[in-house]
Protein backbone atom coordinates (compact mmCIF):
# COMPACT_ATOMS: atom_id res chain seq x y z
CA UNK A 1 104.15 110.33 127.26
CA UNK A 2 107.91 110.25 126.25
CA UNK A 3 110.76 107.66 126.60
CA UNK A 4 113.06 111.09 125.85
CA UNK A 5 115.07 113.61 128.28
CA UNK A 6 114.31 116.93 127.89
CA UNK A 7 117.82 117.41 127.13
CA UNK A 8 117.33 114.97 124.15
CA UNK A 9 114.04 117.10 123.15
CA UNK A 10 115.97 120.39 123.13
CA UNK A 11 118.34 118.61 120.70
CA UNK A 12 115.99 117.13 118.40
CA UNK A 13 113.81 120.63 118.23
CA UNK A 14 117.20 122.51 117.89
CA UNK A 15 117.91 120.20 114.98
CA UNK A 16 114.29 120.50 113.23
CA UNK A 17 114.54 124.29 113.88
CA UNK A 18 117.96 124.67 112.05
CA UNK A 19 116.32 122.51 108.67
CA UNK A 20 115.60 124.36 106.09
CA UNK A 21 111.85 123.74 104.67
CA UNK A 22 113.39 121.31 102.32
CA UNK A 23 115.36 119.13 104.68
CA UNK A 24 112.23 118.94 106.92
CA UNK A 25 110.20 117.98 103.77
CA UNK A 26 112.77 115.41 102.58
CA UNK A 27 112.80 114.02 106.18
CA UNK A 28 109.18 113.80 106.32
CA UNK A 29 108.95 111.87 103.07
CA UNK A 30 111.81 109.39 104.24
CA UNK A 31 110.06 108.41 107.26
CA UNK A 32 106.90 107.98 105.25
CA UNK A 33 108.90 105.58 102.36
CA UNK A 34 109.86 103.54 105.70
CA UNK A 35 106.57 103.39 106.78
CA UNK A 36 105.37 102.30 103.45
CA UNK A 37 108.04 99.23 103.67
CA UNK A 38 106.82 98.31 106.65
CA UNK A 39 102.95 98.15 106.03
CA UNK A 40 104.16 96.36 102.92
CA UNK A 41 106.14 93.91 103.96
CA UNK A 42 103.07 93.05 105.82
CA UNK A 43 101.12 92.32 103.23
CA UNK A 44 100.54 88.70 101.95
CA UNK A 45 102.68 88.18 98.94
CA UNK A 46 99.49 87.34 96.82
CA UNK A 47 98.20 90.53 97.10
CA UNK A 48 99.69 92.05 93.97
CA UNK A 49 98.86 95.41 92.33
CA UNK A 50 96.55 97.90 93.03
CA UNK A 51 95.11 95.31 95.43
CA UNK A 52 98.45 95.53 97.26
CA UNK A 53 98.68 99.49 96.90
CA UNK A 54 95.02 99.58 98.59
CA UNK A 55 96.05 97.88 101.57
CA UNK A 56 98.82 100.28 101.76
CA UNK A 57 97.00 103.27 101.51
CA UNK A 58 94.14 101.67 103.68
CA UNK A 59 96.71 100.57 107.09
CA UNK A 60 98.78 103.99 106.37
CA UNK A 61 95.73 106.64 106.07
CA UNK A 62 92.89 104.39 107.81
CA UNK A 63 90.01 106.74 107.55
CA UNK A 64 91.33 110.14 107.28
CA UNK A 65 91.06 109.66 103.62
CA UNK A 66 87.44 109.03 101.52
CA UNK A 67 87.46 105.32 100.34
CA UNK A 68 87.16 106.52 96.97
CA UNK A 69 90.60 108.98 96.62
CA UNK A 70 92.03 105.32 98.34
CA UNK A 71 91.06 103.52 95.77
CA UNK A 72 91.86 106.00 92.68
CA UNK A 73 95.23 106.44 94.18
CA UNK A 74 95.61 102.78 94.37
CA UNK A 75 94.90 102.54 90.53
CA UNK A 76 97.29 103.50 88.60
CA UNK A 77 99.22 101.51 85.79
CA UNK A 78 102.56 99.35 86.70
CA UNK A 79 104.73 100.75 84.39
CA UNK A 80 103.78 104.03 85.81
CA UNK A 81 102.63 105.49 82.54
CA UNK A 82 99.44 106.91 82.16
């Protein structure tokens, strides 16, 4: 099912056929930072941390990720550093 012409479609292929790897990449990664937002703005504001992170990861990947690499990708420190 689509809500586009198939004028529109040739357009947007055209478009994704002229990126170079990169700019398809980069794309790709901006729509996933936007999902992120989303999902967490979603998320009760007490949920802080790799609590928060979790139910991220958990609403974006469902079950096409283990539970476990969840988790460990949830816990990681604040400041980043290792």
């Amino acid at each position: 099912m689509s809500d586009s012409s198939e004028a529109m479609l040739r357009i947007v292929r055209a478009r994704h056929a002229a990126m170079s790897p990169l700019e398809r990449m980069r794309a790709a990664a901006g729509l996933y930072d936007v999902a992120v937002r989303i999902v967490d703005s979603s998320i009760p504001d007490h949920v802080l941390g790799a609590d928060r992170r979790y139910a991220v990861f958990k609403r974006i990947h469902g079950d096409s990720m283990p539970e476990d690499a969840l988790r460990a990708a949830a816990c990681y420190p604040e400041d980043g550093k290792a």
